[in-house]
C-alpha atoms as a PDB file:
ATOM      1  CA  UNK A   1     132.343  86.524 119.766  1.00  0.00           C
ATOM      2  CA  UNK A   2     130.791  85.732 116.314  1.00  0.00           C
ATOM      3  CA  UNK A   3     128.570  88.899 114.679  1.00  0.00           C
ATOM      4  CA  UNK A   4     125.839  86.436 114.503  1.00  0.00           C
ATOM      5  CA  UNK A   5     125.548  85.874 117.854  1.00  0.00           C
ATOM      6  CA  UNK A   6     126.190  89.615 119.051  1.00  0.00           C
ATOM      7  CA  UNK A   7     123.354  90.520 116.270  1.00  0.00           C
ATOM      8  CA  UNK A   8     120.980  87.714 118.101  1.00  0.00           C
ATOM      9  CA  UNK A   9     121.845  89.293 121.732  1.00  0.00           C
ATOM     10  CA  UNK A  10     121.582  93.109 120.460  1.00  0.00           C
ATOM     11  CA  UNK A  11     118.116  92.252 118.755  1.00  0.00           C
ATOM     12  CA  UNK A  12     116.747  89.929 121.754  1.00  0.00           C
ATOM     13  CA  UNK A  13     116.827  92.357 123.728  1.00  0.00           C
ATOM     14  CA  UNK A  14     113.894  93.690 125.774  1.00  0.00           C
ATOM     15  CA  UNK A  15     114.196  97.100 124.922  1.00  0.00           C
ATOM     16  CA  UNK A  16     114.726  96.624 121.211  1.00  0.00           C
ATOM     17  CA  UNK A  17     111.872  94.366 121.058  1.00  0.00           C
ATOM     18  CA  UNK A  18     109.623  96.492 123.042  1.00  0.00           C
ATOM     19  CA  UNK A  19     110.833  99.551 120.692  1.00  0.00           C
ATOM     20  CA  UNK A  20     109.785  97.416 117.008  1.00  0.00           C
ATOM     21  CA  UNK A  21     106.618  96.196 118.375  1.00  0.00           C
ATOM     22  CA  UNK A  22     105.799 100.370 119.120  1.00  0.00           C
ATOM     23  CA  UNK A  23     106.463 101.341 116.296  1.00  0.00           C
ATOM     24  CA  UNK A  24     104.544  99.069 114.318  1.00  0.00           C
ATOM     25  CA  UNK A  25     101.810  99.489 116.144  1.00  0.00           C
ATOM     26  CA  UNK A  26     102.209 103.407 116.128  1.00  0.00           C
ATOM     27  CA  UNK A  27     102.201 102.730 112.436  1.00  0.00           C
ATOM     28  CA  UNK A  28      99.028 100.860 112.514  1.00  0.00           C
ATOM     29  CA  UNK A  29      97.390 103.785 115.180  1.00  0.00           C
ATOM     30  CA  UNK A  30      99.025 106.475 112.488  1.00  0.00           C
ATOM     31  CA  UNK A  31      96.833 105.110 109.684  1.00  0.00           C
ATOM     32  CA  UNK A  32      93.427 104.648 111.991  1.00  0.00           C
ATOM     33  CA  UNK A  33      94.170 108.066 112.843  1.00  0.00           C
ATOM     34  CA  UNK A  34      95.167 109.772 109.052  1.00  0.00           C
ATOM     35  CA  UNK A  35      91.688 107.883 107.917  1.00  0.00           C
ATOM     36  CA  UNK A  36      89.764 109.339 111.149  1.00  0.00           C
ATOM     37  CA  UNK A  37      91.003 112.587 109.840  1.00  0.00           C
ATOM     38  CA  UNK A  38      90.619 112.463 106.185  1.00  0.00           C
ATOM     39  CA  UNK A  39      87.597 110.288 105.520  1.00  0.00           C
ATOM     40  CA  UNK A  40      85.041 111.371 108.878  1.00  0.00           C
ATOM     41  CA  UNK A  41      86.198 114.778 110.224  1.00  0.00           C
ATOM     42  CA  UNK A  42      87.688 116.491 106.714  1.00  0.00           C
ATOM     43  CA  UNK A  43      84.358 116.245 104.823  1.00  0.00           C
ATOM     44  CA  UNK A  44      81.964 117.709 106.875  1.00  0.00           C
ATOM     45  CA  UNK A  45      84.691 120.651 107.223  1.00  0.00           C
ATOM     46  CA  UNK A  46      84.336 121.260 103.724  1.00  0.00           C
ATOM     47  CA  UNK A  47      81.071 120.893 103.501  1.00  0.00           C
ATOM     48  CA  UNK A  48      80.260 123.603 106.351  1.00  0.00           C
ATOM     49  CA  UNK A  49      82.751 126.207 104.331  1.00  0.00           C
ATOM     50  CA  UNK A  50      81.316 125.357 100.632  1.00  0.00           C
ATOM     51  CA  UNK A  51      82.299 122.377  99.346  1.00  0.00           C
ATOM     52  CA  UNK A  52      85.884 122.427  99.608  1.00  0.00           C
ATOM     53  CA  UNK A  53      87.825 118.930  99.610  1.00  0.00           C
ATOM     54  CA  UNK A  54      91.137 120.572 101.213  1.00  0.00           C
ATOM     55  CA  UNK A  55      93.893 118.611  98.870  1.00  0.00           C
ATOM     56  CA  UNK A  56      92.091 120.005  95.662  1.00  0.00           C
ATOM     57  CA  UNK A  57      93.111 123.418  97.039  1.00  0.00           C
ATOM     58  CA  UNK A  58      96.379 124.979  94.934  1.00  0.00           C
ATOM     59  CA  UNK A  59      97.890 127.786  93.454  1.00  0.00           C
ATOM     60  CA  UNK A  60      98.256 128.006  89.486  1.00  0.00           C
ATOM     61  CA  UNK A  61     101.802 129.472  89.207  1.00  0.00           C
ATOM     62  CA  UNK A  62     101.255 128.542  85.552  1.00  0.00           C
ATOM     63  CA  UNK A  63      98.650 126.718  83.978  1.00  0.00           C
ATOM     64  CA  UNK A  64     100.216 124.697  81.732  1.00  0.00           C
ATOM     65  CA  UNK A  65     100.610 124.336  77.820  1.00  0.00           C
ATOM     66  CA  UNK A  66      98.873 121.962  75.605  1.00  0.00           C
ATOM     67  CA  UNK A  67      99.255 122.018  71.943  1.00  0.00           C
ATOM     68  CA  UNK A  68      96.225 121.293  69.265  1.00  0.00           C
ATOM     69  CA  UNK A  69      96.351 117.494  69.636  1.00  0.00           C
ATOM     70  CA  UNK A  70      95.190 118.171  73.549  1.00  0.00           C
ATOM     71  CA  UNK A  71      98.702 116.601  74.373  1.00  0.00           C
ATOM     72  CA  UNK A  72     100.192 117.756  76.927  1.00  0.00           C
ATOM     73  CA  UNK A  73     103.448 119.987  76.481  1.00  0.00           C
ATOM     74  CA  UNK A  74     104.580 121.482  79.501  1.00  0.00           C
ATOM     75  CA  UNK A  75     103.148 120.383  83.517  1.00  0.00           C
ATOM     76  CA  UNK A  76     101.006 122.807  85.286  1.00  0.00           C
ATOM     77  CA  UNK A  77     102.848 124.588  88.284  1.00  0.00           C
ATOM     78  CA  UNK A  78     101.298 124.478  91.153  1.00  0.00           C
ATOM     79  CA  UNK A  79     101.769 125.062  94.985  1.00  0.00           C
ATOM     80  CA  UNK A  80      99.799 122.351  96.726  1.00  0.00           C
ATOM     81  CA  UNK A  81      98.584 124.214  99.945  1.00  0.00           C
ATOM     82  CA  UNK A  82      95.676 122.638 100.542  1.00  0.00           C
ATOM     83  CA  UNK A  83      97.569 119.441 101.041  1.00  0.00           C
ATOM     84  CA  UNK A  84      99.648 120.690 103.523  1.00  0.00           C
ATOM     85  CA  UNK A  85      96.437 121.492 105.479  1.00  0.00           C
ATOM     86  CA  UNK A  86      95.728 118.110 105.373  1.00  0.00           C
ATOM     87  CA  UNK A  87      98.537 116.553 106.590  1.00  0.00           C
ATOM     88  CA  UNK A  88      98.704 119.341 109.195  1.00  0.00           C
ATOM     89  CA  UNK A  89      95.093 118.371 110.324  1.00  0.00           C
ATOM     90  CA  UNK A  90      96.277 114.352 110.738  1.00  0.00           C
ATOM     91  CA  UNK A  91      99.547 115.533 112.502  1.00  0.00           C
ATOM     92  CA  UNK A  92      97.449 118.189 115.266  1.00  0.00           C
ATOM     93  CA  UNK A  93      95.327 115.053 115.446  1.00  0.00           C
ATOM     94  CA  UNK A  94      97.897 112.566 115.665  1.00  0.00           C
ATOM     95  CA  UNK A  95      99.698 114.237 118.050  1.00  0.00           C
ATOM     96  CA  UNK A  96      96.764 115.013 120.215  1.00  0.00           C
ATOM     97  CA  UNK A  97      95.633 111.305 120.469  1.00  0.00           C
ATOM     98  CA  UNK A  98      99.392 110.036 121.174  1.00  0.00           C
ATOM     99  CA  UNK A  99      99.234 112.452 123.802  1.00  0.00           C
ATOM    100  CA  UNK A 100      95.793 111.275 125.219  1.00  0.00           C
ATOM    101  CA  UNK A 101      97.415 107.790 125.200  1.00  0.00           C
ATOM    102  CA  UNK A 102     100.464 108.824 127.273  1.00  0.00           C
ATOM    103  CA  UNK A 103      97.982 110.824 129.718  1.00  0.00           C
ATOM    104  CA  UNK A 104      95.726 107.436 129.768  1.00  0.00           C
ATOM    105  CA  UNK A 105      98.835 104.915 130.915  1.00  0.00           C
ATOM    106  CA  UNK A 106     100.605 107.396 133.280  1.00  0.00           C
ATOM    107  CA  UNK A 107      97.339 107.900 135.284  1.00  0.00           C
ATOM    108  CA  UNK A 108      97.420 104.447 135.577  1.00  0.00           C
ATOM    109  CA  UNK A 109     100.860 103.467 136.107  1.00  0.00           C
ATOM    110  CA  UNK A 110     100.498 106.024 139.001  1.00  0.00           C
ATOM    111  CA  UNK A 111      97.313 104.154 140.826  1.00  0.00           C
ATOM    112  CA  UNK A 112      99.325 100.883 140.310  1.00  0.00           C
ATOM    113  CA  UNK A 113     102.385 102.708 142.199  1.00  0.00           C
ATOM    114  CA  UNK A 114      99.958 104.164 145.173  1.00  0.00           C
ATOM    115  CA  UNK A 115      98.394 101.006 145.337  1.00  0.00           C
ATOM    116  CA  UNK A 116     101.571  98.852 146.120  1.00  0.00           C
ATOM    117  CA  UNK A 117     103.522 100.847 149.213  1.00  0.00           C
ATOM    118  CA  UNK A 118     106.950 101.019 148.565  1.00  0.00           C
ATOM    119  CA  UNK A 119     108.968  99.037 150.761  1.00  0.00           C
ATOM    120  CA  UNK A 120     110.560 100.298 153.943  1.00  0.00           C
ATOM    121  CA  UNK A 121     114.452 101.515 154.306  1.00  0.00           C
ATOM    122  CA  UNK A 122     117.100  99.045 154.848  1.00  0.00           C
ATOM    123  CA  UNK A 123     117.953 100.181 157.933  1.00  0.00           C
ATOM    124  CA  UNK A 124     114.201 100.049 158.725  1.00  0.00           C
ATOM    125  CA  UNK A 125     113.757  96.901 158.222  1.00  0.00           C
ATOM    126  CA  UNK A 126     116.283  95.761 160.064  1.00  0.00           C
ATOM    127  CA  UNK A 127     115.125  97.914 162.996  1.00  0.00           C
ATOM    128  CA  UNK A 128     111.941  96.644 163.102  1.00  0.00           C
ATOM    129  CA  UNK A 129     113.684  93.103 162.784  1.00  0.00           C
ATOM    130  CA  UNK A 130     115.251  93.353 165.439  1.00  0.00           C
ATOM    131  CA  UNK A 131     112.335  94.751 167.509  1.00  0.00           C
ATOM    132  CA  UNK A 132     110.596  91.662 166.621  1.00  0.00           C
ATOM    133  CA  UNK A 133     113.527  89.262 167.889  1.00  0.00           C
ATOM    134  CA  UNK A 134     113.837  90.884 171.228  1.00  0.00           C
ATOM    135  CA  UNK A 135     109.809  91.013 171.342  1.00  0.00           C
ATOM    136  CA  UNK A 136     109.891  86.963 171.196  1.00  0.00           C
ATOM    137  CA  UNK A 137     112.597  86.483 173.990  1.00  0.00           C
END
């Protein structure tokens, strides 16, 4: 067998398929969801405790150095913490909307499964097969 034609039967599969179009969608949801966080829910946060915008918060390990010119000779040092909250927030949110999803389409898939009785036992079904023959003679 070619490695063409093995590629074209690994990717046309229906799980691999199924598994590209998730996660570009879950891409898609992942961006709704980081702009839900940081551009509608973040703001009024930091409004309600002063002001804050949460990825402006950092520690100064040291400040920098700039020489007489205003040029810059030497990078601040800082530790970014208050970007960390942020992507914290969109990952607690993330997750928590991912998991309302899940919650959403098992519910469902389980009234789908109630609605449709499963079918009887083979050796049910041939029972009651039977019954029916001998009830027509």
């Amino acid at each position: 067998m070619s490695l063409a034609k093995e590629f074209k039967e690994f990717a046309m599969r229906g799980n691999v398929v199924d598994m590209a179009v998730g996660i570009i969608i879950g891409g898609a949801f992942g961006k709704i969801v980081s702009s839900l966080v940081a551009d509608v829910l973040m703001p009024p946060i930091g409004y309600l405790i002063g002001g804050v915008k949460f990825t402006d918060l950092k520690f100064v390990m040291n400040p920098g150095v700039l020489d007489p010119t205003n040029t810059i000779k030497s990078d601040p040092v800082t530790i970014n913490y208050g970007n960390f909250l942020q992507v914290t927030f969109d990952f607690i949110i993330i997750a928590f909307a991912i998991f309302m999803m899940v919650k959403i389409m098992n519910s469902m898939k389980k009234k789908e499964i109630a609605a449709s009785p499963a079918p009887p036992p083979a050796d049910v079904a041939l029972l009651t097969e039977i019954r029916d023959l001998l009830k027509k003679k």
